[in-house]
PDB file of N, CA and C in Angstrom:
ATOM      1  N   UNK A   1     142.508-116.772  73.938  1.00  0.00           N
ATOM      2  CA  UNK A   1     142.967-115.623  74.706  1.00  0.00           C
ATOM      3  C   UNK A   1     142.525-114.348  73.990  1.00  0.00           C
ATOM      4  N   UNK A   2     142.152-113.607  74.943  1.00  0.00           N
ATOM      5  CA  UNK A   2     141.699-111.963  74.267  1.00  0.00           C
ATOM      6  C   UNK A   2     142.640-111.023  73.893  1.00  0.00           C
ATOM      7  N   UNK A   3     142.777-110.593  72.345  1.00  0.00           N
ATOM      8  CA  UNK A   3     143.675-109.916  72.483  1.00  0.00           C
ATOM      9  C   UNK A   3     143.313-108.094  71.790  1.00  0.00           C
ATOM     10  N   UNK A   4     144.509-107.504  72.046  1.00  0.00           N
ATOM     11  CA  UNK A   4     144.045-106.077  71.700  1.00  0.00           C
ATOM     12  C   UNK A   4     145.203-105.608  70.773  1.00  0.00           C
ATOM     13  N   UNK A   5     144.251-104.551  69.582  1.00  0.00           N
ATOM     14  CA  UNK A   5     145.295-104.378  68.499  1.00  0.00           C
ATOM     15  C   UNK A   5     146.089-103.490  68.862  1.00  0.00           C
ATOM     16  N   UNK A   6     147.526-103.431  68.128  1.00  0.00           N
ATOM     17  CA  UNK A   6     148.101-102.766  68.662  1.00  0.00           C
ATOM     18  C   UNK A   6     148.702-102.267  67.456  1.00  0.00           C
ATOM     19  N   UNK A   7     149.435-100.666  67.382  1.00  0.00           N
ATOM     20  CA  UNK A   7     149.750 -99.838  66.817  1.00  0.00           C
ATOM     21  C   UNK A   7     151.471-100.072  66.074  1.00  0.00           C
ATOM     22  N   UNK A   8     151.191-101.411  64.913  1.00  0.00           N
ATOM     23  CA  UNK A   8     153.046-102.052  64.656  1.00  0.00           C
ATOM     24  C   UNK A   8     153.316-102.147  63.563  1.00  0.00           C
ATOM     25  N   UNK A   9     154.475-102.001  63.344  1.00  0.00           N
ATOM     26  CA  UNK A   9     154.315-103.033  61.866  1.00  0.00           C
ATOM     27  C   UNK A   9     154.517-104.044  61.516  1.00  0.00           C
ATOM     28  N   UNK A  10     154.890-104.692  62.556  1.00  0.00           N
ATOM     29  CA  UNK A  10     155.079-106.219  62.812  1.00  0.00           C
ATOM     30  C   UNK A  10     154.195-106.773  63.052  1.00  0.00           C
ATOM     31  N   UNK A  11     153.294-106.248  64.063  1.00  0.00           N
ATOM     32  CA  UNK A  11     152.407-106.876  65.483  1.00  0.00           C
ATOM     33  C   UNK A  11     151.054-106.620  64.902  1.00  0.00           C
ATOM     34  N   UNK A  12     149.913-107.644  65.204  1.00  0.00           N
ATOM     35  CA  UNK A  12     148.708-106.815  64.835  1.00  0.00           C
ATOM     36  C   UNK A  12     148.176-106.771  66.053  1.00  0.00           C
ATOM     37  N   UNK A  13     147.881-107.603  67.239  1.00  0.00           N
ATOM     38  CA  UNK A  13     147.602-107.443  68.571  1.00  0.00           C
ATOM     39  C   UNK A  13     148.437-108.711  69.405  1.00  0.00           C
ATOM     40  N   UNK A  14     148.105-108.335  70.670  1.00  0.00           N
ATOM     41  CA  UNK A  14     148.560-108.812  72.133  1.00  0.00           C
ATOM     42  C   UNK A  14     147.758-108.917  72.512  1.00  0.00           C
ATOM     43  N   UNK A  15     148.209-110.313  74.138  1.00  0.00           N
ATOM     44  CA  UNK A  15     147.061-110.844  74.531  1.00  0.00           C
ATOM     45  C   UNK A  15     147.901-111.171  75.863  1.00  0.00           C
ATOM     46  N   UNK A  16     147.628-111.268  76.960  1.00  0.00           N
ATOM     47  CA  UNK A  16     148.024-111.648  78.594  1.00  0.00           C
ATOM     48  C   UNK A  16     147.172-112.347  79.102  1.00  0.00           C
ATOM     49  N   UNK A  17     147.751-113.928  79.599  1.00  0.00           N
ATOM     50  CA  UNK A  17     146.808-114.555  80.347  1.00  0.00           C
ATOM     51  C   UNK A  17     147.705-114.390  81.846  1.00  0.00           C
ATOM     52  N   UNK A  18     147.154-113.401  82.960  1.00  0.00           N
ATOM     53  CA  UNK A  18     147.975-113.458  84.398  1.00  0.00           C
ATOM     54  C   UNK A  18     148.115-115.057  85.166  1.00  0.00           C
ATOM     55  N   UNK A  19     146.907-115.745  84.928  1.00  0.00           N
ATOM     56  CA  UNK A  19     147.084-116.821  85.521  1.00  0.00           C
ATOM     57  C   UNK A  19     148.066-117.746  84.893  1.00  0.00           C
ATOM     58  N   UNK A  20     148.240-117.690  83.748  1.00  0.00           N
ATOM     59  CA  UNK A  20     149.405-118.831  83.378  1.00  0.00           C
ATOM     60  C   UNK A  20     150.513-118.094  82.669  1.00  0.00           C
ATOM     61  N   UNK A  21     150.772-116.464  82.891  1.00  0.00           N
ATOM     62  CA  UNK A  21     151.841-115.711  82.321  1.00  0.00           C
ATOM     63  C   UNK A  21     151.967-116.374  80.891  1.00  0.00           C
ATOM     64  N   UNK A  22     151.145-116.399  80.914  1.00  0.00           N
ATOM     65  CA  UNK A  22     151.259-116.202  78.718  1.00  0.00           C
ATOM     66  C   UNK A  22     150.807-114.863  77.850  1.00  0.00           C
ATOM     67  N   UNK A  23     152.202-114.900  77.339  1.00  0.00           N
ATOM     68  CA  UNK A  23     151.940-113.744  76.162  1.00  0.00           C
ATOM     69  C   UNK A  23     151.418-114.193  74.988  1.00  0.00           C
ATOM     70  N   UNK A  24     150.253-113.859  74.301  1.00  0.00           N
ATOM     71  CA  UNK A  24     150.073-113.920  72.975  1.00  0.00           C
ATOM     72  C   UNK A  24     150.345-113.041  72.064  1.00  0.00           C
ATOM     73  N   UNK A  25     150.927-113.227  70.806  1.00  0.00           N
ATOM     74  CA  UNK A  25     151.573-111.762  70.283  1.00  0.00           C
ATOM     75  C   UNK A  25     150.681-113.026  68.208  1.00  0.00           C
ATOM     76  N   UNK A  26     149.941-112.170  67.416  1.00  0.00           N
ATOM     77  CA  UNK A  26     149.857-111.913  66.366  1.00  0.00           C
ATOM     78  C   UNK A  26     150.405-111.119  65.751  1.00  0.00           C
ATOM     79  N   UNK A  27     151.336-112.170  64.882  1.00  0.00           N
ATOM     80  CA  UNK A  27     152.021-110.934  63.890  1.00  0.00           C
ATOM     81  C   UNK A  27     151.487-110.745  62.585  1.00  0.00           C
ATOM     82  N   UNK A  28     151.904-109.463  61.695  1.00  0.00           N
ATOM     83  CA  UNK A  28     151.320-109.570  60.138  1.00  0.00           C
ATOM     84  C   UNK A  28     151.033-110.423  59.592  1.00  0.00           C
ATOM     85  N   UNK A  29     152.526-111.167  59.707  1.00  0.00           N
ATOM     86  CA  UNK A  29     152.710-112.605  58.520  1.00  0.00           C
ATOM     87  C   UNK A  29     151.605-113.515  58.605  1.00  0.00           C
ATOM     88  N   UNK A  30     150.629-113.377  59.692  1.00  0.00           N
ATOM     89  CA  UNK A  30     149.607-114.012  59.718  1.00  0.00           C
ATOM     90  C   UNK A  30     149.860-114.990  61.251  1.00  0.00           C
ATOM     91  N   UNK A  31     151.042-115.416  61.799  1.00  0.00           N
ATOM     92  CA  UNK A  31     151.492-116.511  62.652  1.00  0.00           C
ATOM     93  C   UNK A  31     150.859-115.724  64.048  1.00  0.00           C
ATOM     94  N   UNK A  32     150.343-116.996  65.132  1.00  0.00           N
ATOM     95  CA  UNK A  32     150.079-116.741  66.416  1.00  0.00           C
ATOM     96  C   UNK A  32     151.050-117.245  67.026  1.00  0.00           C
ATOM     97  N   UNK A  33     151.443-116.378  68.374  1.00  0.00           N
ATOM     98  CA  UNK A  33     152.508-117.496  69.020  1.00  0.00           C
ATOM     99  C   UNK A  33     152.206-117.045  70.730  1.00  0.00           C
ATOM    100  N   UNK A  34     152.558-118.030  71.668  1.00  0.00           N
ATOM    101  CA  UNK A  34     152.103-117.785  72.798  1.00  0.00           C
ATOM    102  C   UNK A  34     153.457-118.227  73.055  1.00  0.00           C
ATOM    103  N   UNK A  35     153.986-117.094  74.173  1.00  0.00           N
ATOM    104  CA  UNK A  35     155.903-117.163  75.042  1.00  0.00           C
ATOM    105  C   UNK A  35     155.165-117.378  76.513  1.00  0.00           C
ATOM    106  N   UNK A  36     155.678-118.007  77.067  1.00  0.00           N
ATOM    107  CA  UNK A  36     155.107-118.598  78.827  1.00  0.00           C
ATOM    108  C   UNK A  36     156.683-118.995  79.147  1.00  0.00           C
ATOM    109  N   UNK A  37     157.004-118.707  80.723  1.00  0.00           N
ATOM    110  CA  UNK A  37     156.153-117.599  81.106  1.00  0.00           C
ATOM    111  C   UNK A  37     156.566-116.525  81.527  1.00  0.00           C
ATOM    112  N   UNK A  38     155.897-115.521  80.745  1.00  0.00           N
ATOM    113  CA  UNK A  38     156.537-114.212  80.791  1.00  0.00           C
ATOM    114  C   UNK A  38     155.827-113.137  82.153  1.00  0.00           C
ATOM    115  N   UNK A  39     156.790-112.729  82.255  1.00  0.00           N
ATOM    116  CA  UNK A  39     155.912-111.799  83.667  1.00  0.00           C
ATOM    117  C   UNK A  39     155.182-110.559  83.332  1.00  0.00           C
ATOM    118  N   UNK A  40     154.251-110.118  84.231  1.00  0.00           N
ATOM    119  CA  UNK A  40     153.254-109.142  83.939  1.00  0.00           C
ATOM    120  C   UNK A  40     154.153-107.858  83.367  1.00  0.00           C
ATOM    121  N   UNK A  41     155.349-107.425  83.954  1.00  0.00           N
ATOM    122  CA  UNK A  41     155.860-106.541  84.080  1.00  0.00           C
ATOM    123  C   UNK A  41     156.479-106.388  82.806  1.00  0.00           C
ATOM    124  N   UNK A  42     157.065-107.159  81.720  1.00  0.00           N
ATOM    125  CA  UNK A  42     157.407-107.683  80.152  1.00  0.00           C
ATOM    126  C   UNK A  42     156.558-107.138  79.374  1.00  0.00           C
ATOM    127  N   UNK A  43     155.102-107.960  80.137  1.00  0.00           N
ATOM    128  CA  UNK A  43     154.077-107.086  79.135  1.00  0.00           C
ATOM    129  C   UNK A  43     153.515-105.812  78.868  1.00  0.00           C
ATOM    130  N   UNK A  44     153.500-105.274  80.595  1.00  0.00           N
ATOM    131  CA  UNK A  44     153.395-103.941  80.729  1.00  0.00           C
ATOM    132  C   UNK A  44     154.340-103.013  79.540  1.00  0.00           C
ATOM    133  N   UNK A  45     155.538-103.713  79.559  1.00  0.00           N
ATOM    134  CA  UNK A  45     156.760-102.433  79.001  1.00  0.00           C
ATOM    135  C   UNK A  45     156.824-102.872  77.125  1.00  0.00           C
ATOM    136  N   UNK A  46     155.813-103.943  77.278  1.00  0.00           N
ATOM    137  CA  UNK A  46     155.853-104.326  75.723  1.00  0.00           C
ATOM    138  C   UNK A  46     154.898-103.342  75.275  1.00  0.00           C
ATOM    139  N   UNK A  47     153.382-102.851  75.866  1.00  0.00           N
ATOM    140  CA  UNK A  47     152.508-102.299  75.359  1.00  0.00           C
ATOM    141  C   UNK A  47     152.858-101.009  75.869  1.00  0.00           C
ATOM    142  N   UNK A  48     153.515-100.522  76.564  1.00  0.00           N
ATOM    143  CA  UNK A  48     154.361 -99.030  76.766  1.00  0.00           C
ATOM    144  C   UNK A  48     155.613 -98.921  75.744  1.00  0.00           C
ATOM    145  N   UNK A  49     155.938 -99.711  74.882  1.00  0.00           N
ATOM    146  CA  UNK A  49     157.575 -99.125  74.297  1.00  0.00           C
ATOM    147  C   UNK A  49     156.943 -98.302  72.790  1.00  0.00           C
ATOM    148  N   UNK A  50     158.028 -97.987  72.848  1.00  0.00           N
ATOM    149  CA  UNK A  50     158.165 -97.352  71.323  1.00  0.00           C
ATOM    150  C   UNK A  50     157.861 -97.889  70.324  1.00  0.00           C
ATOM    151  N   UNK A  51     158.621 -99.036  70.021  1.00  0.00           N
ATOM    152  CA  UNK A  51     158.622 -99.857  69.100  1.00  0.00           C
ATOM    153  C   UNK A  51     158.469-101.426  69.675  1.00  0.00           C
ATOM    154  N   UNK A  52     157.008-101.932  69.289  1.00  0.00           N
ATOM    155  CA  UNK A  52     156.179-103.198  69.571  1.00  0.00           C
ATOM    156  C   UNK A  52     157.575-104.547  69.325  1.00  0.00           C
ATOM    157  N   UNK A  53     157.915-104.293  67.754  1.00  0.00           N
ATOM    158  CA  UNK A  53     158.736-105.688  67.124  1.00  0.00           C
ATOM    159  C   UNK A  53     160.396-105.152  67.839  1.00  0.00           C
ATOM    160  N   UNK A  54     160.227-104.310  67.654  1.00  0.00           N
ATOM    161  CA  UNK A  54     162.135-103.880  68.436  1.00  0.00           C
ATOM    162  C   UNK A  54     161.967-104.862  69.854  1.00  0.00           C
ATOM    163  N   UNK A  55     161.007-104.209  71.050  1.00  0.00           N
ATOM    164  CA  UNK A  55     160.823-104.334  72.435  1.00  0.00           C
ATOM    165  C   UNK A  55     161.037-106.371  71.843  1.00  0.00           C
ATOM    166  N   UNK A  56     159.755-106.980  71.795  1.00  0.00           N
ATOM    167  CA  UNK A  56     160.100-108.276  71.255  1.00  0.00           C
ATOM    168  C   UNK A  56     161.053-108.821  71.122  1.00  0.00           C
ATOM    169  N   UNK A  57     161.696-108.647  69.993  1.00  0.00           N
ATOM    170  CA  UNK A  57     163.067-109.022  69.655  1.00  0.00           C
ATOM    171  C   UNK A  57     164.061-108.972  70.980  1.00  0.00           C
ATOM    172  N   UNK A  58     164.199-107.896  71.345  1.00  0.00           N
ATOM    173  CA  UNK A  58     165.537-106.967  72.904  1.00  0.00           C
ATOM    174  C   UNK A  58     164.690-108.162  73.860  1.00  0.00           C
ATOM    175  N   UNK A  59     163.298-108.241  74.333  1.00  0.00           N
ATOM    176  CA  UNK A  59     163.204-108.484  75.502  1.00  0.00           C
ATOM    177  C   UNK A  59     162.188-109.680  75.675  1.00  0.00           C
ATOM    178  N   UNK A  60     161.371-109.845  74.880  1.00  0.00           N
ATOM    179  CA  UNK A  60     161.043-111.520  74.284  1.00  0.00           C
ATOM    180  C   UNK A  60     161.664-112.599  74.131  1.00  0.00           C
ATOM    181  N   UNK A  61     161.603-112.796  72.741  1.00  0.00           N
ATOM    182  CA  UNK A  61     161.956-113.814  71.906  1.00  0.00           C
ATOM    183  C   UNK A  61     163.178-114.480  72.688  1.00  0.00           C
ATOM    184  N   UNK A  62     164.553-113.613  73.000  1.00  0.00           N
ATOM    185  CA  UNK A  62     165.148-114.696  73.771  1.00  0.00           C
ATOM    186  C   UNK A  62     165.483-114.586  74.814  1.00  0.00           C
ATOM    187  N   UNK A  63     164.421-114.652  75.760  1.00  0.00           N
ATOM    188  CA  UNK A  63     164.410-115.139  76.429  1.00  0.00           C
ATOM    189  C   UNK A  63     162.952-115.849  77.321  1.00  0.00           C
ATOM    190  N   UNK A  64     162.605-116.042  76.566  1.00  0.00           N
ATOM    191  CA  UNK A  64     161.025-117.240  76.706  1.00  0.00           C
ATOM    192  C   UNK A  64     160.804-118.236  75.625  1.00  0.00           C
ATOM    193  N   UNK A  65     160.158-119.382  76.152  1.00  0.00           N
ATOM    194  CA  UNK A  65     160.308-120.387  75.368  1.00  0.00           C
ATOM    195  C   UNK A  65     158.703-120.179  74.541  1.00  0.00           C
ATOM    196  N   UNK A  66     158.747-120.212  73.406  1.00  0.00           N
ATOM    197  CA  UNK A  66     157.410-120.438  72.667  1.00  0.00           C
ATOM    198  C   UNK A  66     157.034-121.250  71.970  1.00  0.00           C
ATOM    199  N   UNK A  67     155.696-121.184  71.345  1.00  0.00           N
ATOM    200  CA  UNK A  67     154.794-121.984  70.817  1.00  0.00           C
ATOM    201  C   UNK A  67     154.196-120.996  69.577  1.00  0.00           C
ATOM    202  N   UNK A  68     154.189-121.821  68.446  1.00  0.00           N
ATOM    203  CA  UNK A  68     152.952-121.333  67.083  1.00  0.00           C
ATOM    204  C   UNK A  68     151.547-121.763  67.606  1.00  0.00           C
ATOM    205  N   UNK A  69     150.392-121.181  67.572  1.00  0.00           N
ATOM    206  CA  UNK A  69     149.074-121.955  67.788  1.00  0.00           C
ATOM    207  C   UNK A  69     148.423-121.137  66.919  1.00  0.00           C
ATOM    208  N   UNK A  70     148.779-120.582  65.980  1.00  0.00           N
ATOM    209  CA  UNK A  70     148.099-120.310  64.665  1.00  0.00           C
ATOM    210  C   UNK A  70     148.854-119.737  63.684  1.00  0.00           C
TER     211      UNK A  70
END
């Protein structure tokens, strides 16, 4: 999945696949993880918020199921 860097201190880039609503999110620590399935509109307000790892945490993590794939 293609992803684009993004401005965090958590996050190093994001990635959206529309056809199978997967988020890819790279963080510092080095870990890849893909959350499915998240809707376009999640991602939109993930790469619009303030804060990349805050938004995540509030509106991610629980509530999508994920995967490590690197």
């Amino acid at each position: 999945m293609r992803r684009i860097p993004v401005s965090s201190r958590a996050v190093v880039s994001v990635g959206y696949d529309a056809g199978t609503s997967t988020l890819e999110v790279e963080y510092v620590s080095g870990g890849v993880y893909r959350y499915s399935p998240v809707p376009r509109r999640v991602f939109d307000g993930l790469l619009a918020a303030d804060s990349i790892g805050t938004y995540l945490t509030t509106h991610v993590k629980p509530h999508y199921p994920y995967a490590r794939v690197g």
